[in-house]
Protein backbone atom coordinates (compact mmCIF):
# COMPACT_ATOMS: atom_id res chain seq x y z
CA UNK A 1 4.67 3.04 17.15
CA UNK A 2 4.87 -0.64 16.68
CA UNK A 3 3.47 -2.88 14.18
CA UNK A 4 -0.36 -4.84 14.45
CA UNK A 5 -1.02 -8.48 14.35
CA UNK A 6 -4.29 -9.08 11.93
CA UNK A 7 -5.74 -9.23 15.31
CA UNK A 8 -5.75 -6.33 16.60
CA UNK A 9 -6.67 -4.83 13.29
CA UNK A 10 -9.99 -6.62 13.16
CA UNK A 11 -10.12 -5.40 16.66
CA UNK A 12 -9.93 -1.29 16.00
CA UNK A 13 -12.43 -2.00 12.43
CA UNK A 14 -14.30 -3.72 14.57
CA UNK A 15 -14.56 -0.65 17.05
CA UNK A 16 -14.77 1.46 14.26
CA UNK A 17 -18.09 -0.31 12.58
CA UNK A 18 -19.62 0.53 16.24
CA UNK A 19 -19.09 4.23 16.30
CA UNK A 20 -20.48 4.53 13.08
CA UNK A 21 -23.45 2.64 13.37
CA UNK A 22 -24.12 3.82 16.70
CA UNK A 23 -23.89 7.41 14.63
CA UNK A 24 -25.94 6.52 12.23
CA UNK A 25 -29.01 4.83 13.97
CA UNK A 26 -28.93 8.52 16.53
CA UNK A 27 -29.23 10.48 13.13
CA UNK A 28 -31.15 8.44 11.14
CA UNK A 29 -29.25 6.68 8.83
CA UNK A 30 -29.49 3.62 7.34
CA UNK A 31 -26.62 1.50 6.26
CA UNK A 32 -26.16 -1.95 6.11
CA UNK A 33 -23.27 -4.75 6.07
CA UNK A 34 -22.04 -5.14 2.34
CA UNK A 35 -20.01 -7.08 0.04
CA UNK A 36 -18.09 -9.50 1.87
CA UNK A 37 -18.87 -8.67 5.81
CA UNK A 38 -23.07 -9.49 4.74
CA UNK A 39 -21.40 -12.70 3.49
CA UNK A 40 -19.45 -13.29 6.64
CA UNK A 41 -22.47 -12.35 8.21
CA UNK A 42 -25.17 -14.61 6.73
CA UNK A 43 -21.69 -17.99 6.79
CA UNK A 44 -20.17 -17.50 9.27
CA UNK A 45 -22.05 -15.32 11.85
CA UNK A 46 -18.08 -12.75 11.87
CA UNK A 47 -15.34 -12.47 9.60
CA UNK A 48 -14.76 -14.58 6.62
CA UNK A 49 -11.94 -17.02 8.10
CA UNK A 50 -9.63 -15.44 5.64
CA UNK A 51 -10.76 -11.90 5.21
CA UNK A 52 -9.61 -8.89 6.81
CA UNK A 53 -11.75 -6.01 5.86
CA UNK A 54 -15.42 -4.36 7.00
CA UNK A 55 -17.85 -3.40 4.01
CA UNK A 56 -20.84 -0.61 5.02
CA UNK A 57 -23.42 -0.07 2.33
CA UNK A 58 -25.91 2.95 2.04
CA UNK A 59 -28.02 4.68 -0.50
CA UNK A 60 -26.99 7.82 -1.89
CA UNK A 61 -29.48 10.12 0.50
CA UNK A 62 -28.48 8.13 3.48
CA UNK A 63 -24.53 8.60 2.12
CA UNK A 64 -24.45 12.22 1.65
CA UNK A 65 -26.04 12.98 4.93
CA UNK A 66 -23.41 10.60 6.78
CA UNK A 67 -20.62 12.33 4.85
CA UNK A 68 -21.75 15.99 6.14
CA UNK A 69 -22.33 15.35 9.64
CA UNK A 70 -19.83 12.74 11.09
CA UNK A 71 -16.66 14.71 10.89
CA UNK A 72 -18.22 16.80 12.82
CA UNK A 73 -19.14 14.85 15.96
CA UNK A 74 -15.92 13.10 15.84
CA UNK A 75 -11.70 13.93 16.43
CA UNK A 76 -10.77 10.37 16.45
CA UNK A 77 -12.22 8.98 13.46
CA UNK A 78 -12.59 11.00 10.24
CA UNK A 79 -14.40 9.92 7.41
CA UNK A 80 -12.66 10.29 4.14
CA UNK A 81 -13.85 10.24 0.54
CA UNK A 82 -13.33 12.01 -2.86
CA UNK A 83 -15.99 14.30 -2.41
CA UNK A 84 -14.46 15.32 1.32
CA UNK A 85 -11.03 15.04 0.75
CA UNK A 86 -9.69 16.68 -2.41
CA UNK A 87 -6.37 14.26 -1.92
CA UNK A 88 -8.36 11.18 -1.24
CA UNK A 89 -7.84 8.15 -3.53
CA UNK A 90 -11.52 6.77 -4.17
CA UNK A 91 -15.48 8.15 -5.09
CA UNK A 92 -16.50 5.95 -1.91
CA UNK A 93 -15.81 6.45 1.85
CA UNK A 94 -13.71 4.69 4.46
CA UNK A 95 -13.82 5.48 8.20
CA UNK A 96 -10.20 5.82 9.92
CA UNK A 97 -9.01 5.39 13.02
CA UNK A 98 -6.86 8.66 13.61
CA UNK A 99 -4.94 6.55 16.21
CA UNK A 100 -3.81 4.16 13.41
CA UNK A 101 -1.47 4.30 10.60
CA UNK A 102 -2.10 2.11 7.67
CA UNK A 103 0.25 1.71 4.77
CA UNK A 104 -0.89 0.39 1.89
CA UNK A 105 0.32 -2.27 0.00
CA UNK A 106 3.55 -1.48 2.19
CA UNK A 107 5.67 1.41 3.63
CA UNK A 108 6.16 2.67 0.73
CA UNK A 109 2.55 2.70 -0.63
CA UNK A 110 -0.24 4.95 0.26
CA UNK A 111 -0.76 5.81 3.60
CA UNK A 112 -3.81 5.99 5.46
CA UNK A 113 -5.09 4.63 8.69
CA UNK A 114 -6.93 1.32 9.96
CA UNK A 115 -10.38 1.86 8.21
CA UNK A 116 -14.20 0.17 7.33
CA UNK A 117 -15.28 0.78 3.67
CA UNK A 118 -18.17 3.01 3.51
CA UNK A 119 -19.56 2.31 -0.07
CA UNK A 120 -22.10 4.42 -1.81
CA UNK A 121 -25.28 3.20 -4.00
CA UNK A 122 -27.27 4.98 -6.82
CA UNK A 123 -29.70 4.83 -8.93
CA UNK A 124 -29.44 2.64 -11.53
CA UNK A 125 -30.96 3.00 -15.25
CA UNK A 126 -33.10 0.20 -16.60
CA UNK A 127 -31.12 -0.41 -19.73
CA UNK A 128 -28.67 -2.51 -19.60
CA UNK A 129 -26.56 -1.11 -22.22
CA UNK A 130 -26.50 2.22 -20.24
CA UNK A 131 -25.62 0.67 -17.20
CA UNK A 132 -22.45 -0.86 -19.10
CA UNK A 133 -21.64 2.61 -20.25
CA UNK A 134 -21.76 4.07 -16.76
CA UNK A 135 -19.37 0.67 -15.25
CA UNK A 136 -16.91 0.79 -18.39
CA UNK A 137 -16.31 5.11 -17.68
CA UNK A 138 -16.06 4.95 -13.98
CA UNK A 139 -13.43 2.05 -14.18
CA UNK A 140 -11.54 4.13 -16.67
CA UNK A 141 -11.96 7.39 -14.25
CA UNK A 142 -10.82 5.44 -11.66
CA UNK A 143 -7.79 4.21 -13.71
CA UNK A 144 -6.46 7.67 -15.04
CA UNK A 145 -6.90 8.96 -11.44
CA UNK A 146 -4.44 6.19 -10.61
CA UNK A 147 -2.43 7.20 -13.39
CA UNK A 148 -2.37 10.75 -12.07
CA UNK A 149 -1.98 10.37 -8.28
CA UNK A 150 0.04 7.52 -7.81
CA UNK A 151 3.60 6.11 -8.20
CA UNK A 152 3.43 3.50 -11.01
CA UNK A 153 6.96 3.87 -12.51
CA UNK A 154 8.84 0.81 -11.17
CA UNK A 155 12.43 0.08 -10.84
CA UNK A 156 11.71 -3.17 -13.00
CA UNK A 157 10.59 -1.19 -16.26
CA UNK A 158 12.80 -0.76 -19.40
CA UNK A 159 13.82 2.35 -19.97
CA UNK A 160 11.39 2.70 -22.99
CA UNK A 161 8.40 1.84 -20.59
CA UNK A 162 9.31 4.62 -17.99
CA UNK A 163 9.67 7.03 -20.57
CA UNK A 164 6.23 6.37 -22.17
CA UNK A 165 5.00 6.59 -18.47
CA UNK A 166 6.56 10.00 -17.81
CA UNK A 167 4.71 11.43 -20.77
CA UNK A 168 1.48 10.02 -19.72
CA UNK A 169 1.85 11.25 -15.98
CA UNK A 170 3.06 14.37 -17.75
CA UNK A 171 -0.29 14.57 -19.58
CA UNK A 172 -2.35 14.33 -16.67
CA UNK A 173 -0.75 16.57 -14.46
CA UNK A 174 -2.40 19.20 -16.52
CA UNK A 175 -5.97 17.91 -14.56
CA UNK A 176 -6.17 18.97 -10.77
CA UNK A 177 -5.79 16.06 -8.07
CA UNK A 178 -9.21 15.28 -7.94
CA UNK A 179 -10.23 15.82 -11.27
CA UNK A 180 -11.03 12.14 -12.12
CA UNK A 181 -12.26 11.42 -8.87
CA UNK A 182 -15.20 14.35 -9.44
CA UNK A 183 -15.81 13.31 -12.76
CA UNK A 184 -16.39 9.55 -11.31
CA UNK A 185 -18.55 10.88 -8.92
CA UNK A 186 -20.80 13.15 -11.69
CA UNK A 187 -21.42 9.70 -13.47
CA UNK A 188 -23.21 7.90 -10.43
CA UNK A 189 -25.38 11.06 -9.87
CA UNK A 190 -26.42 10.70 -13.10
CA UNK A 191 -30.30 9.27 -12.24
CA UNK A 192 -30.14 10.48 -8.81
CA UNK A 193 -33.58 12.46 -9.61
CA UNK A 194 -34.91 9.60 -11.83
CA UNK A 195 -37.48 6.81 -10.08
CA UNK A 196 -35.65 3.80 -11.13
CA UNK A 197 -36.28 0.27 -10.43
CA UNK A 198 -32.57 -1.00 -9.47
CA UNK A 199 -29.54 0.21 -7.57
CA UNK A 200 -25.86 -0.11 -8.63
CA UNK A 201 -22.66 1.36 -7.50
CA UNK A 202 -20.83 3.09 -9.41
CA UNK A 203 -17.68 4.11 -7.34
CA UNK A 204 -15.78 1.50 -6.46
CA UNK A 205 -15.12 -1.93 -7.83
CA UNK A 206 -18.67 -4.25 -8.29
CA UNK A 207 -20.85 -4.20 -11.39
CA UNK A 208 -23.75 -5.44 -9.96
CA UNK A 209 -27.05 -3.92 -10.04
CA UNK A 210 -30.34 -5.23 -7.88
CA UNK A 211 -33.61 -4.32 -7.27
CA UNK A 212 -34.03 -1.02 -4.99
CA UNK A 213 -36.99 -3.08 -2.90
CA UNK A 214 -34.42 -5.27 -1.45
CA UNK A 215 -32.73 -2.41 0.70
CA UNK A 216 -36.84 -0.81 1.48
CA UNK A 217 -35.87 -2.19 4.96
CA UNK A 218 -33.22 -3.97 6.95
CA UNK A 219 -32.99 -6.34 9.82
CA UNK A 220 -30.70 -7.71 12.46
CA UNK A 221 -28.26 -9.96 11.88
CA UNK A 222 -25.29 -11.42 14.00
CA UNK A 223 -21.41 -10.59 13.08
CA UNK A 224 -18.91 -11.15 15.72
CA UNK A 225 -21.09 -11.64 18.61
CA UNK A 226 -23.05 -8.39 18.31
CA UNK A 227 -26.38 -7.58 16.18
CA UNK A 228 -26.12 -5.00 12.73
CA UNK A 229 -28.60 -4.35 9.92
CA UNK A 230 -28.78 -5.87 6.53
CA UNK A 231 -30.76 -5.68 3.98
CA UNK A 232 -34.11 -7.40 4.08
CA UNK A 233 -33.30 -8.46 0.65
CA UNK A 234 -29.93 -9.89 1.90
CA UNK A 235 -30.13 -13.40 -0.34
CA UNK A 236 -31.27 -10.86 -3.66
CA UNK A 237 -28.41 -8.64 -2.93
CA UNK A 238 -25.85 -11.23 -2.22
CA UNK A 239 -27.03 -13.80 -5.44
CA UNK A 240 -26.78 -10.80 -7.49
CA UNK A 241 -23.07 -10.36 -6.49
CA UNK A 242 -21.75 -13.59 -6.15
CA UNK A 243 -24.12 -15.78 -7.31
CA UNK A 244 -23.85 -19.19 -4.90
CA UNK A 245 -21.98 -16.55 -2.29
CA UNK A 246 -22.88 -19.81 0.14
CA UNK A 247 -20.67 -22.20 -1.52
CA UNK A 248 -16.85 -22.68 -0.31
CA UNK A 249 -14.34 -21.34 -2.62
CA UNK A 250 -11.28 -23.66 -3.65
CA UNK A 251 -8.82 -23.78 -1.17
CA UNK A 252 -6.01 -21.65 -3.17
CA UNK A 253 -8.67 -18.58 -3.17
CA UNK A 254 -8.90 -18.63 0.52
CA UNK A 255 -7.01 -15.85 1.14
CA UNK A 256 -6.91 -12.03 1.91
CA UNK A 257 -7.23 -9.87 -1.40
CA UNK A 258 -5.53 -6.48 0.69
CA UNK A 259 -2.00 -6.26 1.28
CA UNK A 260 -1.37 -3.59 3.88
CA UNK A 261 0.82 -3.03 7.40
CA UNK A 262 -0.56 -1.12 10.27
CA UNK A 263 0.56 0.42 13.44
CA UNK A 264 -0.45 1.50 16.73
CA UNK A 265 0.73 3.75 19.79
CA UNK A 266 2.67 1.30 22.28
């Protein structure tokens, strides 16, 4: 295998995002660009210049269907989450390219394949306070699964820092694999049955919550030359995350927040 350019990588998500929309408009399921592909989207009509990534959005309904059926129309790409993959590092989805190998941040990190984010909304409560409660425990969820599944003694610590790690990796050993991971997933199902008026999500890495009318529909909008759907509350959705998302940032920000290498068949 040899090593990708950024190029091609962009390339293979951006084949990627087409088998899985073209999946999910055949069965019914709505998604819609997120995060910072709806920005790239509404700026720049593709990519952010200096991002390298592909954001999906769905409600929770729409989510859990995708996640049952796909692996089984496809060989090539597999969708992986926590709830599908007990050795999976995250409550949301990505999409991989089985052809790929991804390492993550290097060859000695975490491997996976080339990939699209697949990220999962839910109902959100209308207080506030609650909402905090539900943000602050999945972020600490999402740390201890860190804690339990990955290597974060480094040759750099002092001896008295890898020995207070070992005891707290010895601690959570006692949990299962994806024991955190479930539990993350229980707190973003808590309203699931409960008619609330916004939508957070409560997997991955935003706190931001919006109003669930802004994702009643979604309509076509241009990234990289071809047409996807977005939310027909796009500007909502976006001013909730980033606020003046239209605005430049500084120069020294304009670059990738992933640090990965990739490779391909020859």
């Amino acid at each position: 295998m040899r090593e990708m350019t950024p190029e091609e990588v962009r390339k293979v998500q951006l084949e990627i995002l087409d088998v899985v929309t073209e999946f999910c408009d055949e069965h019914g399921i709505k998604y819609w660009l997120d995060s910072g592909t709806l920005i790239g989207a509404v700026r720049h009509k593709g990519y952010i210049p200096w991002d390298d990534d592909i954001d999906l959005g769905m409600l929770r309904p729409d989510y859990d269907k995708f996640r049952e059926s796909f692996n089984q129309k496809n060989s090539r790409y597999y969708f992986a989450c926590g709830e599908n993959s007990r050795d999976f590092f995250a409550a949301y989805g990505k999409v991989l390219d089985t052809n790929t190998v991804l390492f993550e941040p290097d060859i000695n990190g975490y491997k996976l394949s080339v990939n699209i984010d697949v990220f999962v909304y839910d109902n959100a409560p209308d207080d506030d306070m609650i909402v905090k409660e539900m943000f602050d425990r999945r972020d600490l969820l999402r740390r201890l699964s860190g804690y339990r599944n990955l290597d974060w003694i480094n040759e750099s610590d002092s001896l008295l820092k890898r020995f207070v790690k070992s005891i707290v990796i010895s601690v959570l050993d006692v949990f299962p694999q994806d024991y955190f991971i479930k539990k993350m997933v229980q707190n973003t199902k808590k309203y699931k049955d409960v008619a609330t008026k916004r939508i957070g999500n409560f997997t991955a890495y935003s706190r931001t919550v919006c109003d669930i009318h802004a994702f009643d529909e979604t309509v076509a909008m241009e990234f990289e030359g071809k047409m996807y759907k977005v939310p027909i509350g796009w500007d909502k959705w976006l001013t909730a995350m980033y606020g003046n998302y239209m605005e430049l940032p500084p120069l020294e920000k304009r670059v990738t927040h992933h640090s990965y290498v990739a490779y391909c068949e020859e």
